[in-house]
Structures are given as C-alpha cells and as structure tokens.
N, C-alpha and C. Protein backbone atom coordinates (compact mmCIF):
# COMPACT_ATOMS: atom_id res chain seq x y z
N UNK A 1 0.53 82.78 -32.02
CA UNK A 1 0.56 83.53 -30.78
C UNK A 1 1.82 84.39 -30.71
N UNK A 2 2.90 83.90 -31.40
CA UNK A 2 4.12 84.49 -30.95
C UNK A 2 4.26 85.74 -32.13
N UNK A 3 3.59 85.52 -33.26
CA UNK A 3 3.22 86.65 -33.73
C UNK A 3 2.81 87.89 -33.73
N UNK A 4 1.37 87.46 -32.84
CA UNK A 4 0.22 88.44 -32.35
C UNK A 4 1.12 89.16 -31.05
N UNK A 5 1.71 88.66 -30.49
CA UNK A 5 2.27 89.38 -29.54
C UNK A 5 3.58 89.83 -29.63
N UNK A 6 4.13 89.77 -30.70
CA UNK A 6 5.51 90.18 -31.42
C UNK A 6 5.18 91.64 -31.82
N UNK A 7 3.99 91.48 -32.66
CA UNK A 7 3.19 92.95 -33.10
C UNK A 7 2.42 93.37 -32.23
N UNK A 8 2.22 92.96 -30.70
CA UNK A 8 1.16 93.90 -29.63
C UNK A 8 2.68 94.76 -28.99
N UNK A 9 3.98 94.23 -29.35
CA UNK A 9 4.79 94.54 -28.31
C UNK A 9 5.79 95.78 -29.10
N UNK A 10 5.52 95.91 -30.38
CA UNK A 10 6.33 96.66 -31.46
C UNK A 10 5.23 97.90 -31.61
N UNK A 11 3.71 97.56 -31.24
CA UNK A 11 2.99 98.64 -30.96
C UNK A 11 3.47 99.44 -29.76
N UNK A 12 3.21 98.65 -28.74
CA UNK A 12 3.39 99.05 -27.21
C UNK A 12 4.54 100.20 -27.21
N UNK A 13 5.94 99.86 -28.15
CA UNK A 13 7.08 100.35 -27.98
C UNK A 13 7.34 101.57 -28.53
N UNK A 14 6.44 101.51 -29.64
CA UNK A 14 6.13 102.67 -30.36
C UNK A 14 5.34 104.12 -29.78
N UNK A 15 4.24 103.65 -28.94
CA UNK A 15 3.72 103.90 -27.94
C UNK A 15 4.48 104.77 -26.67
N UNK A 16 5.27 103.98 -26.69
CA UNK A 16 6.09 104.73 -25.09
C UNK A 16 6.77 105.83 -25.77
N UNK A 17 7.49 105.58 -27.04
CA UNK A 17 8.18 106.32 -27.83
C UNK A 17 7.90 107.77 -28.13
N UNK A 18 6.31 107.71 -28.08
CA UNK A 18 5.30 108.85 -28.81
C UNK A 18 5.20 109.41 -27.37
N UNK A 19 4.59 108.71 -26.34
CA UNK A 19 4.67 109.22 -25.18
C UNK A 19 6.00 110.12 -24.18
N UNK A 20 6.63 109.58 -24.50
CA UNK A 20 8.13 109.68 -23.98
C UNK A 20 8.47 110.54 -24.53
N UNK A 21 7.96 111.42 -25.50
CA UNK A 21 8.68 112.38 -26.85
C UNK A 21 7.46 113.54 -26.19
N UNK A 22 6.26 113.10 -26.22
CA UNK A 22 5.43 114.67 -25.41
C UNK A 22 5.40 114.85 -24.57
N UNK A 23 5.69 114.23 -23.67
CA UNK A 23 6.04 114.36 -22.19
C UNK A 23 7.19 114.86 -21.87
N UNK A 24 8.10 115.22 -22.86
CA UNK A 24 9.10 116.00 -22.93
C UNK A 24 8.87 117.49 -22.86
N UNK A 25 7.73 117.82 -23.22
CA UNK A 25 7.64 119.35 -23.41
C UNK A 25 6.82 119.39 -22.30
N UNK A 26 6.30 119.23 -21.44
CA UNK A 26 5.45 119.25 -20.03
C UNK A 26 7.00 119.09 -18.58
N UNK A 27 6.24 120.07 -17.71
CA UNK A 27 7.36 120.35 -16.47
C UNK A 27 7.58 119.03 -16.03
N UNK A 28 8.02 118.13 -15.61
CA UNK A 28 8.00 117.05 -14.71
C UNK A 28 7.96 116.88 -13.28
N UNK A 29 6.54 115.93 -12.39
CA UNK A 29 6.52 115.97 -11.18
C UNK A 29 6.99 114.93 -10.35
N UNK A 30 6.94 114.97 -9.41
CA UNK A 30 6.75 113.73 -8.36
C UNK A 30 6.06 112.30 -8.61
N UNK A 31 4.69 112.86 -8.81
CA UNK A 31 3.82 112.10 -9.47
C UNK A 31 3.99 111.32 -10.63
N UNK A 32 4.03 112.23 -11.48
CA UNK A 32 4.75 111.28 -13.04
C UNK A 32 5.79 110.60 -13.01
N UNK A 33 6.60 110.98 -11.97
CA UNK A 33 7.72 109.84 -11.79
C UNK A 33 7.42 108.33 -10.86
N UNK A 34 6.82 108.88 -10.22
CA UNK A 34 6.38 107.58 -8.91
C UNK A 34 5.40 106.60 -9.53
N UNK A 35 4.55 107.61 -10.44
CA UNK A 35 2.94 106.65 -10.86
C UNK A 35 3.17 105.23 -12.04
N UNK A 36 4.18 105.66 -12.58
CA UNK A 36 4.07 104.26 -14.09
C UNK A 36 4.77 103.03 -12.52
N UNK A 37 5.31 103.19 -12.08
CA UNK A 37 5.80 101.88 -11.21
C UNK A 37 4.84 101.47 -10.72
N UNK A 38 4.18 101.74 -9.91
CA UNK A 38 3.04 101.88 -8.96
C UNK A 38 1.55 101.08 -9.84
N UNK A 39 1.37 101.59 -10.88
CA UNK A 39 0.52 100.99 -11.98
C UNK A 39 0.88 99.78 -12.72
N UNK A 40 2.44 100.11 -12.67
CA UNK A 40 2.66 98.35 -13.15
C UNK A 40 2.64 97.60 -12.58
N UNK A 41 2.90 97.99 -10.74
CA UNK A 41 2.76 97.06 -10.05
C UNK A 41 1.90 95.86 -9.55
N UNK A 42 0.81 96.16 -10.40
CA UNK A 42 -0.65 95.48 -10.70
C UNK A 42 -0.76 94.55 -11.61
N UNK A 43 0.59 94.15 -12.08
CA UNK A 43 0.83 93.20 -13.28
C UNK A 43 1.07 91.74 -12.36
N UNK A 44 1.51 91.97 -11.41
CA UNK A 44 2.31 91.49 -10.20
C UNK A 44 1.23 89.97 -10.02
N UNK A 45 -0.30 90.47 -10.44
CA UNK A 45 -1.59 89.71 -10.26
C UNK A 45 -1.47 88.57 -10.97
N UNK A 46 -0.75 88.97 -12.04
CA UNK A 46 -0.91 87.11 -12.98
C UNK A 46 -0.33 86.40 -12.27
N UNK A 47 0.62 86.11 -11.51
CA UNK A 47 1.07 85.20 -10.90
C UNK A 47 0.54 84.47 -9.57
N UNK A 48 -0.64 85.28 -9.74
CA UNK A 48 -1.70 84.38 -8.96
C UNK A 48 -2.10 83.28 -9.65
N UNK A 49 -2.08 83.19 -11.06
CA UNK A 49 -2.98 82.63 -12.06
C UNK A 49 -1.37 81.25 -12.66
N UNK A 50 -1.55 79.86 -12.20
CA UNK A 50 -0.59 78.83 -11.97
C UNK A 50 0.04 79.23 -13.18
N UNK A 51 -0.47 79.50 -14.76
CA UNK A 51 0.32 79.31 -15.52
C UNK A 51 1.62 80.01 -15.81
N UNK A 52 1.23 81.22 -14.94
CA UNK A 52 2.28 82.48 -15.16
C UNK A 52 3.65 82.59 -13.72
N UNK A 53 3.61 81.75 -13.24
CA UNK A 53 4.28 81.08 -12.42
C UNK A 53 6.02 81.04 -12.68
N UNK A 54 6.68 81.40 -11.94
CA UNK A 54 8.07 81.19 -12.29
C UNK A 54 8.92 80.38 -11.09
N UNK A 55 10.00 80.10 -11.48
CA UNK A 55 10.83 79.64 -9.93
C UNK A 55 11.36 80.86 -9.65
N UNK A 56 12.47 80.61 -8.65
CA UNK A 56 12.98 81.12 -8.05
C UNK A 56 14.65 82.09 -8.90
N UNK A 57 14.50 80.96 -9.73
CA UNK A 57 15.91 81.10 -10.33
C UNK A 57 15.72 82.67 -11.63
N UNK A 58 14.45 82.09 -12.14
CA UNK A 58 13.89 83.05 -13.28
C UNK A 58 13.48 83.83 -12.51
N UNK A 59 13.03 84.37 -11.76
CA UNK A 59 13.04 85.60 -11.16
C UNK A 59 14.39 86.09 -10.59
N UNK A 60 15.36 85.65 -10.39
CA UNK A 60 16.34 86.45 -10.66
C UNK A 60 17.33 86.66 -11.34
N UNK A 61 16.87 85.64 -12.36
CA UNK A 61 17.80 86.33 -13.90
C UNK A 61 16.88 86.95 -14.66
N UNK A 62 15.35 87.03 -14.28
CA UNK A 62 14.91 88.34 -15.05
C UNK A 62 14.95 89.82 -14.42
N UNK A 63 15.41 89.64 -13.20
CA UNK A 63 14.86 91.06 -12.47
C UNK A 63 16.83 91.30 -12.31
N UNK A 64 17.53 90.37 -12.34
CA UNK A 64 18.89 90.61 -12.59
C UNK A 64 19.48 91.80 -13.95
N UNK A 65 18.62 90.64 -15.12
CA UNK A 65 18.89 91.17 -16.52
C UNK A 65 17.73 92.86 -16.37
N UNK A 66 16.86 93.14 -15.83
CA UNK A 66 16.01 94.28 -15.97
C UNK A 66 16.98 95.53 -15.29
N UNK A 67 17.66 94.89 -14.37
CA UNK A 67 18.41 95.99 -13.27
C UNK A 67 19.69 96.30 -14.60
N UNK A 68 19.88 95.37 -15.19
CA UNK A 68 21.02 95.95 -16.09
C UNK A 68 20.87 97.02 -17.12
N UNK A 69 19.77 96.34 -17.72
CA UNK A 69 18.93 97.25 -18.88
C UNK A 69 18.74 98.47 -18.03
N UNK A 70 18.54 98.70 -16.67
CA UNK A 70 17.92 99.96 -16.10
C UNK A 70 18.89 100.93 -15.70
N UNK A 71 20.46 100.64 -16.20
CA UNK A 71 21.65 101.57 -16.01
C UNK A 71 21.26 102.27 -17.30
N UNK A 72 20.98 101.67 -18.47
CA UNK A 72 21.07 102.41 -19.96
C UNK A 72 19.79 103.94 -19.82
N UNK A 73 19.34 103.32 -18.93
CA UNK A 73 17.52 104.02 -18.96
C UNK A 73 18.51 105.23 -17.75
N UNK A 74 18.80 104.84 -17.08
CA UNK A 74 19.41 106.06 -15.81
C UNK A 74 20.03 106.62 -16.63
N UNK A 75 21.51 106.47 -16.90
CA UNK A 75 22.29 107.54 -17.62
C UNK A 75 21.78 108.48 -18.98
N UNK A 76 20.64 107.82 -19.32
CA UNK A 76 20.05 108.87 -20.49
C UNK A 76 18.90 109.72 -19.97
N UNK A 77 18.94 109.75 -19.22
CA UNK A 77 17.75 110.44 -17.93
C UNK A 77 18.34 111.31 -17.19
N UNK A 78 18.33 112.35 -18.02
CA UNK A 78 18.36 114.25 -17.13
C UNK A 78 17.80 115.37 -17.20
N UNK A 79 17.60 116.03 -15.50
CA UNK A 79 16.83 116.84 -15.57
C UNK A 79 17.75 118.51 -16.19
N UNK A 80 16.69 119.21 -16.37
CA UNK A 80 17.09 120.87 -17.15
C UNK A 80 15.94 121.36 -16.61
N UNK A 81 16.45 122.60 -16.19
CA UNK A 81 15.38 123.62 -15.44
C UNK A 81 15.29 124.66 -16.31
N UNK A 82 13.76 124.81 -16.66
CA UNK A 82 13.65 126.03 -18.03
C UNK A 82 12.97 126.73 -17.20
N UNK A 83 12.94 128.31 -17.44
CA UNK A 83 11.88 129.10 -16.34
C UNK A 83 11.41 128.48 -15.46
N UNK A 84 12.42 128.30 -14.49
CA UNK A 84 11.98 127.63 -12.72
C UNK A 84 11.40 126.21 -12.94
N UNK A 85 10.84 125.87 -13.91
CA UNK A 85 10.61 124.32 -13.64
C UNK A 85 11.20 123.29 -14.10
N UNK A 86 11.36 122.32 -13.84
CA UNK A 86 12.21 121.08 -14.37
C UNK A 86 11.34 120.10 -15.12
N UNK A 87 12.54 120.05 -16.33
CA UNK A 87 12.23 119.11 -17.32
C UNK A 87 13.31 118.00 -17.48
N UNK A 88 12.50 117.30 -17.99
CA UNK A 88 13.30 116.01 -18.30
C UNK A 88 14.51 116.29 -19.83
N UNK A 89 15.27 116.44 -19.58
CA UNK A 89 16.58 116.69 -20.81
C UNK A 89 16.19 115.38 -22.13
N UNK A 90 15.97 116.37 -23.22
CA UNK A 90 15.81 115.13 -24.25
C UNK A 90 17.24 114.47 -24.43
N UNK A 91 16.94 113.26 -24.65
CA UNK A 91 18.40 112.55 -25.35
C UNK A 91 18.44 111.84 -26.18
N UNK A 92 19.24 112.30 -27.13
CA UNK A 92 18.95 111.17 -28.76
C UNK A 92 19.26 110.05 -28.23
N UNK A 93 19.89 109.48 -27.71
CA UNK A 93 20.29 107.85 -27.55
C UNK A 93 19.22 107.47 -26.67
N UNK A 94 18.34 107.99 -26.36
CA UNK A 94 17.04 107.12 -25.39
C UNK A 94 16.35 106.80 -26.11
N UNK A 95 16.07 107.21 -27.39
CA UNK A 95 15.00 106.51 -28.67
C UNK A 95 16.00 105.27 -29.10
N UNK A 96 17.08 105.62 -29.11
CA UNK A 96 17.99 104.18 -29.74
C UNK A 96 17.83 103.19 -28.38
N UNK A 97 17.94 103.46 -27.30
CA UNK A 97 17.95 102.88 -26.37
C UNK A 97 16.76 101.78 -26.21
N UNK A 98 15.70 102.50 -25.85
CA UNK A 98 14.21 101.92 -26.47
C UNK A 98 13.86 101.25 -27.27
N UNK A 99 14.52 101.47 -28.32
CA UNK A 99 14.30 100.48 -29.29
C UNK A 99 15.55 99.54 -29.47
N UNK A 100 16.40 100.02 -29.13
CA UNK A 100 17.11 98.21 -28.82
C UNK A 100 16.51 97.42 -28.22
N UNK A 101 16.43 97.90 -27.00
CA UNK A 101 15.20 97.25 -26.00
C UNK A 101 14.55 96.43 -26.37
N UNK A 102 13.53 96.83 -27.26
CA UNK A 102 12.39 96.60 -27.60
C UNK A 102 12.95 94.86 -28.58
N UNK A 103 14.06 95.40 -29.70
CA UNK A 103 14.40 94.36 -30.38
C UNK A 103 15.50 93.37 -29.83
N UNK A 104 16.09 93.44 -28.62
CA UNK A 104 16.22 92.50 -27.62
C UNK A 104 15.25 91.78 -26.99
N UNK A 105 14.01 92.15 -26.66
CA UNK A 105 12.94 91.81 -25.91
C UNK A 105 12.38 90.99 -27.28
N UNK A 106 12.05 91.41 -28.04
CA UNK A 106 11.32 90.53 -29.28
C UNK A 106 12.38 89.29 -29.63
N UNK A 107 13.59 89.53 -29.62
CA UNK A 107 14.50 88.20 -30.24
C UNK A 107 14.55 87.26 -29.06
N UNK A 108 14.76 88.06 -27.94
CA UNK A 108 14.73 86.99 -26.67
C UNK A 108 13.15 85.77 -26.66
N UNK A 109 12.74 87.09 -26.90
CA UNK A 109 10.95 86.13 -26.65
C UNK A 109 10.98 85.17 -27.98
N UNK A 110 11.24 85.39 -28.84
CA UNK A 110 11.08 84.13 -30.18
C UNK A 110 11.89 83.05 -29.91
N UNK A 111 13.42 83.42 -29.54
CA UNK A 111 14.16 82.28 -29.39
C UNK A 111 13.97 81.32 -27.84
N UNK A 112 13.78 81.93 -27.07
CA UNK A 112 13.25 81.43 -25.29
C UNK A 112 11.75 80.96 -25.99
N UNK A 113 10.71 81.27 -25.93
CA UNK A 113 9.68 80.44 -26.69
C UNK A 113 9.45 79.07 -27.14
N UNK A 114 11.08 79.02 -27.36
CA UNK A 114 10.90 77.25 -27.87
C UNK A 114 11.04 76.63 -26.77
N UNK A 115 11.64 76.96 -25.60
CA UNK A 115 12.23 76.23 -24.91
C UNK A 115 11.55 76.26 -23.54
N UNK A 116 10.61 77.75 -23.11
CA UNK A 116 10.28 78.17 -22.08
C UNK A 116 8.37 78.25 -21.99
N UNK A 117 7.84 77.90 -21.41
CA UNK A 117 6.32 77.79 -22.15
C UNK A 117 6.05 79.47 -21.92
N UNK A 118 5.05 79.36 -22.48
CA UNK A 118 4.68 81.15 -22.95
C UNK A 118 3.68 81.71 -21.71
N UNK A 119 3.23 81.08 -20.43
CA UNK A 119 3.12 81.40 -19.61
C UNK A 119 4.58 82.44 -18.40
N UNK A 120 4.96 81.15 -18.46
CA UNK A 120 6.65 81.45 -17.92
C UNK A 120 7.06 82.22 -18.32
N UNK A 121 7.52 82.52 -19.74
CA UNK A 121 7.87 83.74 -20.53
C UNK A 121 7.55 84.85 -20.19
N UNK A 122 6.32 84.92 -20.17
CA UNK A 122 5.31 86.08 -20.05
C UNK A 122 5.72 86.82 -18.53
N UNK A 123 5.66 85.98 -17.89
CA UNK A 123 6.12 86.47 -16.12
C UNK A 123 7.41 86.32 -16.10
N UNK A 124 8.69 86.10 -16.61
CA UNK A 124 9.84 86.80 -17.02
C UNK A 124 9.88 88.07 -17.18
N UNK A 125 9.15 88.09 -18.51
CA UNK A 125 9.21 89.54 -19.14
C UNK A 125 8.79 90.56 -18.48
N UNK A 126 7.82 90.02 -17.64
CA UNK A 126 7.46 91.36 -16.86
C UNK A 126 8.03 91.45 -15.68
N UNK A 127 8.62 90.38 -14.77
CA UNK A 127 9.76 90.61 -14.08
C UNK A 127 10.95 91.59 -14.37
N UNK A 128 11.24 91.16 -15.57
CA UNK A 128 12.23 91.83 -16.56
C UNK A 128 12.01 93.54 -16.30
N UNK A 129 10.71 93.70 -16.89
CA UNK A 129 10.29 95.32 -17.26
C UNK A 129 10.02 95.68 -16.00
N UNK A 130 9.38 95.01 -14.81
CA UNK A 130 9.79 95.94 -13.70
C UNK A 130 10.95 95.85 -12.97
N UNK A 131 11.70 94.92 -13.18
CA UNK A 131 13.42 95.72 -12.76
C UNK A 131 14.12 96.38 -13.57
N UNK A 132 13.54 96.69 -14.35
CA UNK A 132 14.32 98.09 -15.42
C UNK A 132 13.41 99.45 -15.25
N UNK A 133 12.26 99.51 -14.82
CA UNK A 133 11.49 100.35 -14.50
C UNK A 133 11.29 100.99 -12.94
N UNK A 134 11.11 99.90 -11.79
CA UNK A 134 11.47 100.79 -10.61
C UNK A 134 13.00 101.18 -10.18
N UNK A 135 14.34 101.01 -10.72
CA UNK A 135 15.10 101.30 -10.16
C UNK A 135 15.70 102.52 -11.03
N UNK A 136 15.28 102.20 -12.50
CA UNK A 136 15.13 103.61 -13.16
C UNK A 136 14.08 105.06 -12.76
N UNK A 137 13.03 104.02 -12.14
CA UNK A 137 12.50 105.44 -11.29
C UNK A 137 12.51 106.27 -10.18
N UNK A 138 13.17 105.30 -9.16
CA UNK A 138 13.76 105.96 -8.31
C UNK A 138 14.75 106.59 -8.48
N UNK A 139 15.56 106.51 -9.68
CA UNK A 139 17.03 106.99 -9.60
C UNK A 139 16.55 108.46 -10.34
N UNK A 140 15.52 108.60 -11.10
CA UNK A 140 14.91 109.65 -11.66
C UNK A 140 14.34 110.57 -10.69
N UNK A 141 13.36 110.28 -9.42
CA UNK A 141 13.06 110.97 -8.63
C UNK A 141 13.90 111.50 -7.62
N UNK A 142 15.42 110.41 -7.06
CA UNK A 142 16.29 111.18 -6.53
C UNK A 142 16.84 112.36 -7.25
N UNK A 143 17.06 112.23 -8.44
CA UNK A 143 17.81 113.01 -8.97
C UNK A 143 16.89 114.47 -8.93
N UNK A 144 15.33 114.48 -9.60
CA UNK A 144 14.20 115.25 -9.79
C UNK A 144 14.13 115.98 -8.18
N UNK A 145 14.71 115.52 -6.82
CA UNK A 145 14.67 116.21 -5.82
C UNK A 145 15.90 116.88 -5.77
N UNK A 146 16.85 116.09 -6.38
CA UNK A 146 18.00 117.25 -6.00
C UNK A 146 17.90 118.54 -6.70
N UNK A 147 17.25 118.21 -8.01
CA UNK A 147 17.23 119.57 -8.91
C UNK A 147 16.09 120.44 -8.12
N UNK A 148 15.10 120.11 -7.60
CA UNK A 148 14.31 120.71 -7.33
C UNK A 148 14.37 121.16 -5.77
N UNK A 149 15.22 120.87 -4.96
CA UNK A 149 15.91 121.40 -3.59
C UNK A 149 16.71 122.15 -4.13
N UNK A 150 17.68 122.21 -5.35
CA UNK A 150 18.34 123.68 -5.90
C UNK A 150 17.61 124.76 -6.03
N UNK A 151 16.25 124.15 -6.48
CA UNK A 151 15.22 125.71 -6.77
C UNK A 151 15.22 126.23 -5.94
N UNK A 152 15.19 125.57 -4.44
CA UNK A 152 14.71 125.65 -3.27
C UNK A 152 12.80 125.58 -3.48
N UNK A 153 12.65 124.66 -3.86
CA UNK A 153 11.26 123.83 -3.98
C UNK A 153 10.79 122.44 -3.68
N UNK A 154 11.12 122.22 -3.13
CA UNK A 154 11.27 120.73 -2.48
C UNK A 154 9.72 120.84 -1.52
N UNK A 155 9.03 119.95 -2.28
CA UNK A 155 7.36 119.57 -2.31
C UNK A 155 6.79 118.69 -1.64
C-alpha cells in the first residue's frame, strides 16, 4: 500500500508541475485562484468515514506544518502584467519548491506509517495540503486584486 501510493503521489506531483507550467502562459482570474481551494474542500468528506479520523492535536500540527510550507508557496508567487492582463510571474524555485514538497511529503509518509495507521495519515496529509493551499490562495488573490485595482480593473 505504501508503495502504490508513494507512486499515485510522485504522479500527482508531476501533474501539478505540468499544470502549474501551462497555466503560466494563460491571463490569471479570480476564479482560478478561488476554485482549487473550494474543490479541495470536498476532501473534508473522509472524515466522516471513522477510519480517517484524527484528534485534535494532529490537526494542528498538520494544518500548523501546511501554514509553514504555505510561506514557501507565497513568496514564489507573483503577479506581471503583460498587455493589460495579469499573469502569474514564473519562478525557477517553485519547481524546486514543489518538489521538495513532494519528497518531504513521501519521506514523512514512509517513516510516520510505522507508527501512525494509514487512515490517520491520510487525514493528516490532507489537513496538511489544505493549510498550505488556502492561505497560499488567499494571499495570491489579495495580491491578484491589488495588481488588478492598478489596472484600474477591479471585477
């Protein structure tokens, strides 16, 4: 198991990577910033389901440790306005970033594994990824309004 999902998660990362790289050449909206939170927020459901269950404590050393990871994700996150519209500024260190990530997230999960059952784990991790994901996205859409109240376009 810890395999199969070692390699669903080195896909996944690869994935955002490819995504994250063409979505670079497209204007950036409101929408695209607000929507990946909003969609993950539907992950939120396993923990209806007993096994995926956490205390109190693991939810806030995963959404602790996600808010940290989500300074690296802010500071490599800027907008550039090309012919009137705003884009997201590429940055070489956000692919390094990502993929540290990614191989933090894989070493954590092999070595916690022994100790943490793989339910628990599982609702960590995604605790984890959405406190590195909504506070990185809000800090993206404040920013995406200030650039875009410079246009004087504010939507």
């Amino acid at each position: 198991m810890a395999i199969a999902s070692t390699i669903v998660a080195i896909l996944m990362g690869a994935l955002v990577v490819f995504i994250r790289m063409k979505s670079q050449k497209k204007p950036v909206s409101a929408k695209k910033i607000i929507l990946p939170p909003l969609f993950m927020s539907t992950g939120a459901l396993m923990f209806l389901i007993p096994m995926f269950r956490v205390t109190y404590l693991q939810i806030l050393e995963a959404f602790a440790l996600g808010l940290l990871c989500s300074i690296l994700l802010i500071k490599t996150s800027k907008f550039e306005v090309t012919d009137g519209q705003v884009f997201l500024k590429r940055s070489k260190a956000f692919i390094f970033i990502l993929i540290g990530l990614l191989l933090v997230r894989i070493i954590a999960k092999l070595l916690l594994s022994t100790t943490i059952e793989y339910g628990e784990l599982a609702g960590m991790f995604w605790i984890l990824a959405f406190g590195m994901i909504l506070p990185w996205r809000i800090a993206m859409f404040i920013q995406f309004r200030k650039v875009q109240s410079s246009l004087g376009e504010v939507r």
